[in-house]
C-alpha atoms as a PDB file:
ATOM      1  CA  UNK A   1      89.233  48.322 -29.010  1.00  0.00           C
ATOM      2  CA  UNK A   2      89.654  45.021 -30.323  1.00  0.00           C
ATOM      3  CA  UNK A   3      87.677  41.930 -29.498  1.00  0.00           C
ATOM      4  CA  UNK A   4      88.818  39.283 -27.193  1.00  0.00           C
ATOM      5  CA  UNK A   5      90.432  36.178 -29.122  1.00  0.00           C
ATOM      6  CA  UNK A   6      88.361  33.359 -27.732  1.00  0.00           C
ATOM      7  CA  UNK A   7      91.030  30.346 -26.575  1.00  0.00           C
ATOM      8  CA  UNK A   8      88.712  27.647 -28.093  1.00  0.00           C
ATOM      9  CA  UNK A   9      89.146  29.522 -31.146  1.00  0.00           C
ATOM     10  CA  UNK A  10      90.906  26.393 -32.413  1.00  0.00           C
ATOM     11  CA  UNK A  11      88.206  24.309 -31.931  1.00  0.00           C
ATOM     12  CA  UNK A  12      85.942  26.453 -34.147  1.00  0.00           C
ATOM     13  CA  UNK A  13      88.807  26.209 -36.705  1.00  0.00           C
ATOM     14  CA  UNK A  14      89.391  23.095 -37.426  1.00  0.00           C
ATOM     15  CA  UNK A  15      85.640  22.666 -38.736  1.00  0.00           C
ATOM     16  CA  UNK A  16      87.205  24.033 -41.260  1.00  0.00           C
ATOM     17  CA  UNK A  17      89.658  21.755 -42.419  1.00  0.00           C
ATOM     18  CA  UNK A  18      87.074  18.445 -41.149  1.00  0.00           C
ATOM     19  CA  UNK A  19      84.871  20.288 -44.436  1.00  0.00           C
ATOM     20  CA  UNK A  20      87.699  20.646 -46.505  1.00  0.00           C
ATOM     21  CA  UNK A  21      89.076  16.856 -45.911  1.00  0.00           C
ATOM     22  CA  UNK A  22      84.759  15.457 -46.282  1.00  0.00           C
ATOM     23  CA  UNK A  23      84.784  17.316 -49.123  1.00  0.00           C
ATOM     24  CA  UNK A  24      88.476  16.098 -51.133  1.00  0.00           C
ATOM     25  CA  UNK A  25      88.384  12.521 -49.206  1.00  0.00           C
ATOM     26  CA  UNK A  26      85.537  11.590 -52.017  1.00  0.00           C
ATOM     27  CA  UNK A  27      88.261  12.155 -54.918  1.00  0.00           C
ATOM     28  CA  UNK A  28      91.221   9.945 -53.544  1.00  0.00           C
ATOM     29  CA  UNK A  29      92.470   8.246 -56.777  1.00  0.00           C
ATOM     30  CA  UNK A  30      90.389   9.834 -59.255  1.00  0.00           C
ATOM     31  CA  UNK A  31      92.863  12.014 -61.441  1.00  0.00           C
ATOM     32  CA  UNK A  32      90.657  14.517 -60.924  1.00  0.00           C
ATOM     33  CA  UNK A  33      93.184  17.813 -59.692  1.00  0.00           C
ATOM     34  CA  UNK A  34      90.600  20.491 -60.824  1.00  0.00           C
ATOM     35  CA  UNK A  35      87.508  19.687 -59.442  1.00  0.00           C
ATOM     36  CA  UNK A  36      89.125  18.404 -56.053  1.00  0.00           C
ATOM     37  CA  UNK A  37      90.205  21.520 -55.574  1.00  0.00           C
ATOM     38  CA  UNK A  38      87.483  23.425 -56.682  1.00  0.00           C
ATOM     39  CA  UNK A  39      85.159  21.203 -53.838  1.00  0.00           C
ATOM     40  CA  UNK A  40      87.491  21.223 -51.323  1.00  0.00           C
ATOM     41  CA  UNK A  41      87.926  25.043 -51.161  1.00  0.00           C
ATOM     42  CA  UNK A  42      84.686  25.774 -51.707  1.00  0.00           C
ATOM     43  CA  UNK A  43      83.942  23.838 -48.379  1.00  0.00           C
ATOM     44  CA  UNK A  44      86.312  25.285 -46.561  1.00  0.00           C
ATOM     45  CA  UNK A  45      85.102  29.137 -48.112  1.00  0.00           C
ATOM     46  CA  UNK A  46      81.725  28.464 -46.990  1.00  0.00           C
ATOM     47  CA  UNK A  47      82.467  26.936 -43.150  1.00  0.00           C
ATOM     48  CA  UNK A  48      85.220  29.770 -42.952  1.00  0.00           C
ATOM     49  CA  UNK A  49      82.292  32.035 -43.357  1.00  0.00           C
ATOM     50  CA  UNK A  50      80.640  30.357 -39.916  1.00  0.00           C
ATOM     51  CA  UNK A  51      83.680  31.609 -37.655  1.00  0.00           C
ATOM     52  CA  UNK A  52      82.907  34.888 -35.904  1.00  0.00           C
ATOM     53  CA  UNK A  53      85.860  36.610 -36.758  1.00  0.00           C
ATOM     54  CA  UNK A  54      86.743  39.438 -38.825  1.00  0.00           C
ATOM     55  CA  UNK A  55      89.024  37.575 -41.211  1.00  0.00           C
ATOM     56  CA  UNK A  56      91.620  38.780 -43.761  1.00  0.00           C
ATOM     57  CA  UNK A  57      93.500  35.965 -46.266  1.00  0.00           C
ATOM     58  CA  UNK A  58      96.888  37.167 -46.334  1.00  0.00           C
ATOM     59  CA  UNK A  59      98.532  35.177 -48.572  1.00  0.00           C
ATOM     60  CA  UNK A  60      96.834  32.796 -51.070  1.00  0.00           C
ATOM     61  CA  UNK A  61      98.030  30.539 -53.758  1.00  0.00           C
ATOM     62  CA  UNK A  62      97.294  31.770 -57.214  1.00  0.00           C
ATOM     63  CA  UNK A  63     100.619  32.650 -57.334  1.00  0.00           C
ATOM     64  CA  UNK A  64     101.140  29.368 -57.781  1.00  0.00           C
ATOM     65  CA  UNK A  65      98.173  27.842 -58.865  1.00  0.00           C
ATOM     66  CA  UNK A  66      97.533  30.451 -61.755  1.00  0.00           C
ATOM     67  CA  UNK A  67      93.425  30.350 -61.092  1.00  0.00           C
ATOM     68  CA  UNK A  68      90.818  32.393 -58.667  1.00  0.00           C
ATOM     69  CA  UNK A  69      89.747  30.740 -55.807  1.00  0.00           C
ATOM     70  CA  UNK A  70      87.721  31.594 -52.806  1.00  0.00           C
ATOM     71  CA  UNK A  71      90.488  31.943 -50.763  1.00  0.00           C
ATOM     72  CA  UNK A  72      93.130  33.742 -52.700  1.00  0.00           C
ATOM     73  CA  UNK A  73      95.494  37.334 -51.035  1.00  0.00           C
ATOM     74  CA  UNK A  74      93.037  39.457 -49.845  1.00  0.00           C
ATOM     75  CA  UNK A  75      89.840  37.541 -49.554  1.00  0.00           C
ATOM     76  CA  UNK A  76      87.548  38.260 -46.603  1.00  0.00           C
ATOM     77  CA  UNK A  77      86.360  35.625 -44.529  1.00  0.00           C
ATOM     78  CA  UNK A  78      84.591  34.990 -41.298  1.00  0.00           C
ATOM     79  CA  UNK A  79      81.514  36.320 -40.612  1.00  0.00           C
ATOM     80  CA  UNK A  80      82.786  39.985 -39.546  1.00  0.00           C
ATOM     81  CA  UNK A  81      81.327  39.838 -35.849  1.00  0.00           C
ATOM     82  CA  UNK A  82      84.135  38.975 -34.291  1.00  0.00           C
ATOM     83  CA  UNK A  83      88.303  40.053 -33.687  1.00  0.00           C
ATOM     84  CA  UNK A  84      90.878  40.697 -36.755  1.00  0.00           C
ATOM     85  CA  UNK A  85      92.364  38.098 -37.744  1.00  0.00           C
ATOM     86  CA  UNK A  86      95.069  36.982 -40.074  1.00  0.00           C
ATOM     87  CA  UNK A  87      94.042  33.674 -41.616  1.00  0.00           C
ATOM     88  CA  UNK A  88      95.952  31.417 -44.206  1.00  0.00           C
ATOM     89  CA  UNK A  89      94.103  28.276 -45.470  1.00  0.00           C
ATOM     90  CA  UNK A  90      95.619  25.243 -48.165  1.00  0.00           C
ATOM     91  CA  UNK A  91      92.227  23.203 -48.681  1.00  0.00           C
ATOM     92  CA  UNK A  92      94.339  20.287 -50.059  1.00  0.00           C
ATOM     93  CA  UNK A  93      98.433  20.295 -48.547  1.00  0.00           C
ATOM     94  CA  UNK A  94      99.301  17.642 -51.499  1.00  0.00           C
ATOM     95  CA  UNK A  95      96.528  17.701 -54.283  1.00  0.00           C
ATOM     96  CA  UNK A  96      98.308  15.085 -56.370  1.00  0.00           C
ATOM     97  CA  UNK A  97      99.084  13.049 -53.907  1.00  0.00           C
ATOM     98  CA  UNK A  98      95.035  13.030 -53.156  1.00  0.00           C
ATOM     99  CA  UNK A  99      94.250  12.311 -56.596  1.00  0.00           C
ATOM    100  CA  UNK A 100      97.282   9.549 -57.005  1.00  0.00           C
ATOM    101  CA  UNK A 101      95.543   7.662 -53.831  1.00  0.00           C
ATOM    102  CA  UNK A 102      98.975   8.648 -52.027  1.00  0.00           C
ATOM    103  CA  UNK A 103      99.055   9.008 -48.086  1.00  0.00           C
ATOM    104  CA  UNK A 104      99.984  12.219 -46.451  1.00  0.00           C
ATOM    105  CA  UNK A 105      97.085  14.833 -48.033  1.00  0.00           C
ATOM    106  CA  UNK A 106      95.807  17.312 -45.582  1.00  0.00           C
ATOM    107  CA  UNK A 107      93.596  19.751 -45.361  1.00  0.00           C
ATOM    108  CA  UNK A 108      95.406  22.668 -42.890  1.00  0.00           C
ATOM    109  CA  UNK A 109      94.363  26.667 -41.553  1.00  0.00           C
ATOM    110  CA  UNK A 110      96.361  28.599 -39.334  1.00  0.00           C
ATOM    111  CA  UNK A 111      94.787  32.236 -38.082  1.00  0.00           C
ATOM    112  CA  UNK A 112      96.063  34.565 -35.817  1.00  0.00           C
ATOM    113  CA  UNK A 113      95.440  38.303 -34.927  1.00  0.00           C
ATOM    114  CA  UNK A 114      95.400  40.972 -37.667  1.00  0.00           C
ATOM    115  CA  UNK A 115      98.985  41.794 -38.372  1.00  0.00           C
ATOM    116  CA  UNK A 116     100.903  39.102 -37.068  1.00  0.00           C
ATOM    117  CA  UNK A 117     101.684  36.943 -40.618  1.00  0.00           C
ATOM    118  CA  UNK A 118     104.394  37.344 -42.603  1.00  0.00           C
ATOM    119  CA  UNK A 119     102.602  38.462 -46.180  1.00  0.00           C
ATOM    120  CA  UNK A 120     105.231  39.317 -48.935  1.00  0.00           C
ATOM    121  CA  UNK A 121     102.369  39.656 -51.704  1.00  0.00           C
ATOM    122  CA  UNK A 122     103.209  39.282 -54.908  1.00  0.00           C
ATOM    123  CA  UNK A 123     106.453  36.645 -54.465  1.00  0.00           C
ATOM    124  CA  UNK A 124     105.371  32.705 -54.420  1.00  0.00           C
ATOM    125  CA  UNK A 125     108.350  30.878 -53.356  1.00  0.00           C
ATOM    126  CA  UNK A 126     110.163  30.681 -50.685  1.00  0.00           C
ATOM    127  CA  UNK A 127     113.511  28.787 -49.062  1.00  0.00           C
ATOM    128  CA  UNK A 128     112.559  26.903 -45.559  1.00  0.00           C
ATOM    129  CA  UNK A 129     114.607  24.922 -42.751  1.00  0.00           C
ATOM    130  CA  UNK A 130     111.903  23.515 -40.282  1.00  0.00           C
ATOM    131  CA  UNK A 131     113.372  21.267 -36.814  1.00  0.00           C
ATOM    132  CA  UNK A 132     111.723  20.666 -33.696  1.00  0.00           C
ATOM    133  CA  UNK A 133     112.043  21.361 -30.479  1.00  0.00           C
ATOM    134  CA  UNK A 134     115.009  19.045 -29.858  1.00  0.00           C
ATOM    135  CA  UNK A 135     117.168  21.144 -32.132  1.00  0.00           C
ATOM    136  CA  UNK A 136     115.508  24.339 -32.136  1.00  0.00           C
ATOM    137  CA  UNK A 137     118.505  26.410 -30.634  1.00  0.00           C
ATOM    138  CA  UNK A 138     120.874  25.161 -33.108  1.00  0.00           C
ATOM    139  CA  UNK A 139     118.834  26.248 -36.150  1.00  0.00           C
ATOM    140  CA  UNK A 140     120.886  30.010 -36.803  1.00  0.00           C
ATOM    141  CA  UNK A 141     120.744  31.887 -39.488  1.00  0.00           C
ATOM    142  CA  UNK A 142     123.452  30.989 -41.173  1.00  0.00           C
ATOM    143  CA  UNK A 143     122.600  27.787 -41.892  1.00  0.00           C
ATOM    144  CA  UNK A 144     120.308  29.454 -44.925  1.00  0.00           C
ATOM    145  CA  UNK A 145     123.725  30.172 -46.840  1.00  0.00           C
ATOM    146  CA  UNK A 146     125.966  27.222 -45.127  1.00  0.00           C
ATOM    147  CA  UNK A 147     126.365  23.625 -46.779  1.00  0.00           C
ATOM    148  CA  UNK A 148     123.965  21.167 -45.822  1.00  0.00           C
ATOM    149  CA  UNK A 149     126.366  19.156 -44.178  1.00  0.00           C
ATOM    150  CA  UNK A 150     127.670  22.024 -41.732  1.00  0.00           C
ATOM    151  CA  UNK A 151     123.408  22.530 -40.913  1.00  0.00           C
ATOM    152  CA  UNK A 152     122.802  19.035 -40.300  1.00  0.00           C
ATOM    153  CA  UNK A 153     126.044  18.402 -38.070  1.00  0.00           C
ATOM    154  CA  UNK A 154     124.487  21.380 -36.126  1.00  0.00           C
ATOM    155  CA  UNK A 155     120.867  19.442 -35.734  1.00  0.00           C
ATOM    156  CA  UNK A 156     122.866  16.206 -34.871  1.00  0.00           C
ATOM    157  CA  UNK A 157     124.813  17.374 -32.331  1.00  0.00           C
ATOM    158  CA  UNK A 158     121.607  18.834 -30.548  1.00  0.00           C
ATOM    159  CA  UNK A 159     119.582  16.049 -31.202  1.00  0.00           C
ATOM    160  CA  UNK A 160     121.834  13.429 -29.544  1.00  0.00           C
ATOM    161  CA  UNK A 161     122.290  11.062 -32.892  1.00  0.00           C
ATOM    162  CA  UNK A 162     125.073  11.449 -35.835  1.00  0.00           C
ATOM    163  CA  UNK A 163     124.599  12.569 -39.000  1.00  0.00           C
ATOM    164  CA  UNK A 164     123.731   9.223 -40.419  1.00  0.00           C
ATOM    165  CA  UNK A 165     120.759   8.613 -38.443  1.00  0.00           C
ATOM    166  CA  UNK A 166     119.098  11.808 -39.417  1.00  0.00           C
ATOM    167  CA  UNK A 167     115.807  11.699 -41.886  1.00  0.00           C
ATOM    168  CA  UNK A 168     116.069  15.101 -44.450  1.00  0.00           C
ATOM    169  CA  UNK A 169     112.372  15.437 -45.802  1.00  0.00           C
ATOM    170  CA  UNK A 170     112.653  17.453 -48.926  1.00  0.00           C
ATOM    171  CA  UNK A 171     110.356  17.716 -51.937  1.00  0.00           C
ATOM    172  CA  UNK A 172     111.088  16.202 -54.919  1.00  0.00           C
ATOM    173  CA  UNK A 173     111.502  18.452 -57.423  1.00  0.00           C
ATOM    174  CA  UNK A 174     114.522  19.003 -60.082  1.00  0.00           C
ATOM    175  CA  UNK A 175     115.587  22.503 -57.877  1.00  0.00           C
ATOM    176  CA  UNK A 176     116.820  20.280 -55.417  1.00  0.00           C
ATOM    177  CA  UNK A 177     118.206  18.063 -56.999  1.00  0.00           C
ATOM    178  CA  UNK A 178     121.796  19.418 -55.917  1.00  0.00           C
ATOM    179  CA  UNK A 179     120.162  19.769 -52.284  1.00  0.00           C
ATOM    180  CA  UNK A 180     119.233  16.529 -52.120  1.00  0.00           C
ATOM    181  CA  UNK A 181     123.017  14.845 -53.307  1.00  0.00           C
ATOM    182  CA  UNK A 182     124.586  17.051 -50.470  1.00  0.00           C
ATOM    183  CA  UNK A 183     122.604  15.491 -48.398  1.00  0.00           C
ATOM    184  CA  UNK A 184     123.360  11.929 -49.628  1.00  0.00           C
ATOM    185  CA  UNK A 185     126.828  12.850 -49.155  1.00  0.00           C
ATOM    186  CA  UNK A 186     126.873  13.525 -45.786  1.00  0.00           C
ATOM    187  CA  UNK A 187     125.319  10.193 -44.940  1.00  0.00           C
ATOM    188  CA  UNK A 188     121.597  11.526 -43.806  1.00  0.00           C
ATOM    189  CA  UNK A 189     118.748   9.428 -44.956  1.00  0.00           C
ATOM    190  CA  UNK A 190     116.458  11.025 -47.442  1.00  0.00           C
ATOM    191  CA  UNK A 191     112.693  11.322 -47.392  1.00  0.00           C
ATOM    192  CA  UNK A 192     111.648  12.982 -50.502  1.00  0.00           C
ATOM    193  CA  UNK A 193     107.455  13.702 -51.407  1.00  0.00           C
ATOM    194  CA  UNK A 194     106.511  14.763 -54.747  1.00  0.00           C
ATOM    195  CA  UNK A 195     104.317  17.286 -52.388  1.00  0.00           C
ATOM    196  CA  UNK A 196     103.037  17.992 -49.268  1.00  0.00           C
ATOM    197  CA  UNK A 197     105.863  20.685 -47.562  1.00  0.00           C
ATOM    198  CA  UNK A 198     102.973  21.681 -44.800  1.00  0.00           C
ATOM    199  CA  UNK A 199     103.066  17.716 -44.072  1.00  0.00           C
ATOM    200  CA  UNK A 200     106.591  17.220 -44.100  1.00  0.00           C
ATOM    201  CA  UNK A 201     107.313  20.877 -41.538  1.00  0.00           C
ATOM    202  CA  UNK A 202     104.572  19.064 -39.243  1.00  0.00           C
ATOM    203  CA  UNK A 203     106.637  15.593 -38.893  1.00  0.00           C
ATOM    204  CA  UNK A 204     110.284  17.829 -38.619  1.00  0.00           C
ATOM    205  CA  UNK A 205     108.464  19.778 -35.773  1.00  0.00           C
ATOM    206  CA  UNK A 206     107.055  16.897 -34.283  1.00  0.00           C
ATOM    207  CA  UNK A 207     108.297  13.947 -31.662  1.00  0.00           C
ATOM    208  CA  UNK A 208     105.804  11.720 -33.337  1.00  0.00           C
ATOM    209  CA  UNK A 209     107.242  11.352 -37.135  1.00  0.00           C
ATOM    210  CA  UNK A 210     110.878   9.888 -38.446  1.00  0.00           C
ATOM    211  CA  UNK A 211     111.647  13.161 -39.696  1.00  0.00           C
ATOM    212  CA  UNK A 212     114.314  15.426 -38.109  1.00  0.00           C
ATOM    213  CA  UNK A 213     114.590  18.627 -40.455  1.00  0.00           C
ATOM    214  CA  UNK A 214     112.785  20.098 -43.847  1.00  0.00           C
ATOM    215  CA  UNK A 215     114.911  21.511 -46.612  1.00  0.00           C
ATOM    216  CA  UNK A 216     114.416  23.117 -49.733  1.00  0.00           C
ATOM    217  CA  UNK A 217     112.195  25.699 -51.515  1.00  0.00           C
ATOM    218  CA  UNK A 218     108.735  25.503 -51.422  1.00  0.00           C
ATOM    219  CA  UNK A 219     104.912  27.427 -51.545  1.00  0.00           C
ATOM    220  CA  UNK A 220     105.121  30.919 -49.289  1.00  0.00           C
ATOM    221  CA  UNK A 221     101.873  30.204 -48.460  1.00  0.00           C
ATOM    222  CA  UNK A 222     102.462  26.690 -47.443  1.00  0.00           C
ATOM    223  CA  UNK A 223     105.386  28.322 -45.254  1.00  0.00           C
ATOM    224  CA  UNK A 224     102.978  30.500 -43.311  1.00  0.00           C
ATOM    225  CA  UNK A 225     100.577  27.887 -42.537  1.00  0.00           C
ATOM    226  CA  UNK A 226     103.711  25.919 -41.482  1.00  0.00           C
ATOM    227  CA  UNK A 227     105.157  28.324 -39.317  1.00  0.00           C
ATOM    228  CA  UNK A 228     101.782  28.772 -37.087  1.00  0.00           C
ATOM    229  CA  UNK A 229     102.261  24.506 -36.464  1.00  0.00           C
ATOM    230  CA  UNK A 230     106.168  24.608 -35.671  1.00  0.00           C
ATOM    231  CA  UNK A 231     105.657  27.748 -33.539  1.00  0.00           C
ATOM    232  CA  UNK A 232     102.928  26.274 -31.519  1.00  0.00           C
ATOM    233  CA  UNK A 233     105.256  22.882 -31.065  1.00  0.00           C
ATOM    234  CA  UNK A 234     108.021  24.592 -29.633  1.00  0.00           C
ATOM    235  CA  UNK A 235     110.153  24.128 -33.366  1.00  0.00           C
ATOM    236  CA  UNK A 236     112.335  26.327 -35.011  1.00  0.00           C
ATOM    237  CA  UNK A 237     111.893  27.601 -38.706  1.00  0.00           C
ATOM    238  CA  UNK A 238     114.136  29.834 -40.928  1.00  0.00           C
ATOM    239  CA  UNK A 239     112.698  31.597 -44.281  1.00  0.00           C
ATOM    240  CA  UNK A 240     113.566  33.636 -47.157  1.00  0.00           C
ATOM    241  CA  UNK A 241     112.360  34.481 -50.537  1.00  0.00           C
ATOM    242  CA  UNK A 242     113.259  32.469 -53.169  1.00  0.00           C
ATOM    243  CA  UNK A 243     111.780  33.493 -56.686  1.00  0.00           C
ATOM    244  CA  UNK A 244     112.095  30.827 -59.273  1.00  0.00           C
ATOM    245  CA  UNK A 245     111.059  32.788 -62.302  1.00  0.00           C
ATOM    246  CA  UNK A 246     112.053  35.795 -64.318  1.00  0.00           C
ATOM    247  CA  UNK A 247     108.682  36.900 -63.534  1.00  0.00           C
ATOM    248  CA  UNK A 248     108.335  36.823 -59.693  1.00  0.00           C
ATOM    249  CA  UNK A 249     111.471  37.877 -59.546  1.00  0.00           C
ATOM    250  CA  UNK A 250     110.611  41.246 -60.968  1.00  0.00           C
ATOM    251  CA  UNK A 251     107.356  41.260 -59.203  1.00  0.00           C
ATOM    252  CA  UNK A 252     109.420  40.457 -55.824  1.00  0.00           C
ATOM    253  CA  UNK A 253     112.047  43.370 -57.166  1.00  0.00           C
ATOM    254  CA  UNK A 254     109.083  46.015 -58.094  1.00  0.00           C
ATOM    255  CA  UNK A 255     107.655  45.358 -55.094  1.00  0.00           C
ATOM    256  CA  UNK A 256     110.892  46.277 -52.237  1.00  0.00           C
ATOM    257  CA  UNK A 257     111.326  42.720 -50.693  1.00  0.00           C
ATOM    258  CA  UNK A 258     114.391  41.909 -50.098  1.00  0.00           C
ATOM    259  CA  UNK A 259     115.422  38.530 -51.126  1.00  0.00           C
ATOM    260  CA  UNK A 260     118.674  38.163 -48.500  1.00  0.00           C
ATOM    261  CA  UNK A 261     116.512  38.564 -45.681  1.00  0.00           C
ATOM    262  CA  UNK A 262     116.055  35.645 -43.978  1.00  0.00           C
ATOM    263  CA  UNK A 263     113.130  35.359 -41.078  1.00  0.00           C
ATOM    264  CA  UNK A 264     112.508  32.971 -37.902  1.00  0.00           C
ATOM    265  CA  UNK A 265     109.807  31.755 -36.931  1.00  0.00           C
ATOM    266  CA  UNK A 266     108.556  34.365 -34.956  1.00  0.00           C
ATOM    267  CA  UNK A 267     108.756  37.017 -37.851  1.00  0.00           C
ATOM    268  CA  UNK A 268     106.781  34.736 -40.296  1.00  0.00           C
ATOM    269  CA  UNK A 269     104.404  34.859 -37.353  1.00  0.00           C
ATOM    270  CA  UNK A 270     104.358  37.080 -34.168  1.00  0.00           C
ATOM    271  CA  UNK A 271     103.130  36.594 -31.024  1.00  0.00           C
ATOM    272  CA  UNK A 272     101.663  33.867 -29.230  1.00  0.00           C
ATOM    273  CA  UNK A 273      97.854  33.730 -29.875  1.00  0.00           C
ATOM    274  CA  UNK A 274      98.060  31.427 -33.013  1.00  0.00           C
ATOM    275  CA  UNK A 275      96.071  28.552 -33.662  1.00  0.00           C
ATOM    276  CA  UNK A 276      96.305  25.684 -36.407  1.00  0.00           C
ATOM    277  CA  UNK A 277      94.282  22.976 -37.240  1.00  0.00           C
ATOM    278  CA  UNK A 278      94.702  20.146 -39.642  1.00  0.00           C
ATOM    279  CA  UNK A 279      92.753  16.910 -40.655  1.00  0.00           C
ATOM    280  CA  UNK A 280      93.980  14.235 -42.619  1.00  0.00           C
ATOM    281  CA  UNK A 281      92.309  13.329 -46.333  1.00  0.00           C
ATOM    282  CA  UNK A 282      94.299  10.349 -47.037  1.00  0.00           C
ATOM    283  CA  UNK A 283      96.475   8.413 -44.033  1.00  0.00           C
ATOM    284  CA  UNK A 284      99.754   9.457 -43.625  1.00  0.00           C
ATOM    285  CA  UNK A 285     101.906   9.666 -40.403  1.00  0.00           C
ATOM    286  CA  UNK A 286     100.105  11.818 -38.102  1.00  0.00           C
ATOM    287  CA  UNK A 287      96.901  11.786 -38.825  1.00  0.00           C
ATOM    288  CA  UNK A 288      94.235   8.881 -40.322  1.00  0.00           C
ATOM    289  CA  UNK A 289      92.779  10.030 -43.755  1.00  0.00           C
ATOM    290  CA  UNK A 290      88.722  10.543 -44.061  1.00  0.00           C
ATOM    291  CA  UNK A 291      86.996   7.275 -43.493  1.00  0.00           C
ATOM    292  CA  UNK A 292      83.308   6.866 -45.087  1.00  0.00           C
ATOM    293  CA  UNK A 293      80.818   4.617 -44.530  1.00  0.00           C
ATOM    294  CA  UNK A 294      77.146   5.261 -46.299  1.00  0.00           C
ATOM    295  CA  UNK A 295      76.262   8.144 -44.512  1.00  0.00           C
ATOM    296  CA  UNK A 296      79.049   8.445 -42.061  1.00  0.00           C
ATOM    297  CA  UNK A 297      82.355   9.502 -42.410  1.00  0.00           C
ATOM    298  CA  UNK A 298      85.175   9.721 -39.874  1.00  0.00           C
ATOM    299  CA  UNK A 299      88.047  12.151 -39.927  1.00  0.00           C
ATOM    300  CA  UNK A 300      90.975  12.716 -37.060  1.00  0.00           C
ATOM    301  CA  UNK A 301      92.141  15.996 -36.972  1.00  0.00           C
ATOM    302  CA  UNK A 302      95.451  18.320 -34.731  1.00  0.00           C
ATOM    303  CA  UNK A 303      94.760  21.107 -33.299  1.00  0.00           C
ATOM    304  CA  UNK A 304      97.229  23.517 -32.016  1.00  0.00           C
ATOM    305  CA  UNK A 305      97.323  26.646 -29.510  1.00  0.00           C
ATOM    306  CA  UNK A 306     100.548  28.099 -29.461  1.00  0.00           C
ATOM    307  CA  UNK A 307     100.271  30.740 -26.095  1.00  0.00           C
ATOM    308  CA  UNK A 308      99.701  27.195 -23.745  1.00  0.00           C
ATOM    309  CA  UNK A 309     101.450  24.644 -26.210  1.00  0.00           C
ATOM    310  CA  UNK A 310      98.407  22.559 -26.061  1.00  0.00           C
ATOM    311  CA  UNK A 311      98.087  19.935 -28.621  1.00  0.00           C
ATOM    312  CA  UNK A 312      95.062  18.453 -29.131  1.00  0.00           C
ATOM    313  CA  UNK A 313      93.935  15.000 -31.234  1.00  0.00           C
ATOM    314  CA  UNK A 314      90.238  15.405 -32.140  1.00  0.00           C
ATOM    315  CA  UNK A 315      88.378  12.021 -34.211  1.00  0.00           C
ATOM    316  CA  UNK A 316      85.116  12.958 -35.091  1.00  0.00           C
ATOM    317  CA  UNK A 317      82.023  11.128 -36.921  1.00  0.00           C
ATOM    318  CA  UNK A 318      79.982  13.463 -39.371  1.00  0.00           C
ATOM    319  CA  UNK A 319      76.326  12.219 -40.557  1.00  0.00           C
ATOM    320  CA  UNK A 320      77.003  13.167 -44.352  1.00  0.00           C
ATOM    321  CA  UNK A 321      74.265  13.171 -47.046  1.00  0.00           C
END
């Protein structure tokens, strides 16, 4: 029989992402990529360890990244006294960003129960549409295949607003580039990040952020994490694979996924007893970024329970060596 999910679960969690944000705060600006990654998931490895669960990574990011990490498909974490779980973990949601001294860097982990996330090991990329609540019934499948201008007539109608007054966050990255001039076209304001898709499905999902919809192609792993937040705010989220190489396409191919298949929100991530947590490294529009102080440093951190919809702001002052 399994073990009871405890509902402050959450709180537990999101010591994980205050030691992930302590530890990457300390390399804002420095150019540094490798090592503030390195710290930053080592951190979170080792407080992951602390949670009494019975943890399972289920999808990683050296797919992406190309290195081994701590937390990479498959790792175990938690300290095995406690229920499956299904955990996915991005130490640093917008590394360069972090080491450019750019706001928006987060540190973000969303876990539910064994078997509930969406894991389509070995493919890396994947196409997203994230809204919030506001337009959550209007985000249908077909607006994975439809012109951006027929999906974002859809979100402005349900949102109250026209076209014009809608904000589009999509990264910035030459794939888009033909994404991003249909959306010009239409009228829609553009908010495009170099990184930081985790970030930008948060503000889409949320009433707090100028941002009414995500676009584009992004990390799988990063769409996961996302789809625990936007489920637990009442969003909606589409996905499908998207390979962008020769090579993860025939992983994605030897492997049976099929590419045409596109998933909501609640098949990237069933039921309700997900949590997320996120604290900010550098300030961006949710959340303050780490603040230090000799031997203090002060982080604010979300925290999200998706069966009660609770939504929780925690700030928090750590005595630091």
């Amino acid at each position: 029989m399994s073990e009871k999910i405890s509902p402050n679960l959450g709180l537990s969690l999101v010591r994980v992402t205050e030691a992930a944000a302590l530890a990457a705060g300390r390399w804002m600006g420095c150019g540094n990529e490798t090592i503030a990654t390195r710290l930053a998931t080592d951190a979170m490895a080792c407080t992951l360890k602390s949670l009494d669960i019975d943890g399972y990574v289920v999808v990683g990011e050296e797919g992406r990244l190309g290195v081994e990490l701590p937390l990479n498909t498959g790792a175990k974490v938690g300290s095995g006294l406690g229920p499956e779980m299904d955990v996915v973990a991005d130490p640093i949601d917008g590394t360069a960003r972090l080491i450019k001294g750019l706001p928006g860097a987060l540190s973000v982990a969303g876990i539910a129960p064994r078997g509930s996330m969406w894991s389509p090991y070995p493919a890396v990329y994947m196409e997203k549409i994230v809204v919030g609540a506001a337009a959550a019934e209007a985000l249908v499948p077909e607006c994975m295949d439809a012109p951006a201008a027929w999906t974002l007539a859809l979100v402005a109608r349900a949102m109250g607003k026209p076209v014009r007054d809608l904000v589009v966050f999509v990264l910035d990255r030459p794939r888009h580039k033909d994404l991003i001039s249909e959306i010009q076209a239409t009228g829609a304001r553009v908010m495009a990040h170099s990184q930081g898709d985790i970030a930008g499905a948060l503000m889409a999902a949320s009433d707090d952020a100028n941002v009414d919809i995500l676009m584009g192609i992004g990390g799988i792993a990063e769409g996961v994490i996302a789809a625990c937040a936007v489920k637990a705010l009442r969003g909606a989220m589409l996905g499908r694979l998207a390979p962008q190489t020769a090579e993860e396409r025939a992983a994605v191919r030897n492997a049976e996924f099929d590419t045409k298949k596109i998933l909501s929100c609640d098949e990237l991530v069933k039921g309700e007893n997900i949590f997320f947590a996120a604290t900010g490294i550098t300030g961006g529009v949710l959340l303050s970024g780490v603040k230090y102080h000799g031997n203090v440093a002060k982080t604010m951190s979300l925290i999200l329970r998706c069966e009660t919809g609770t939504r929780r702001i925690v700030r928090a002052e750590h005595i630091i060596d």
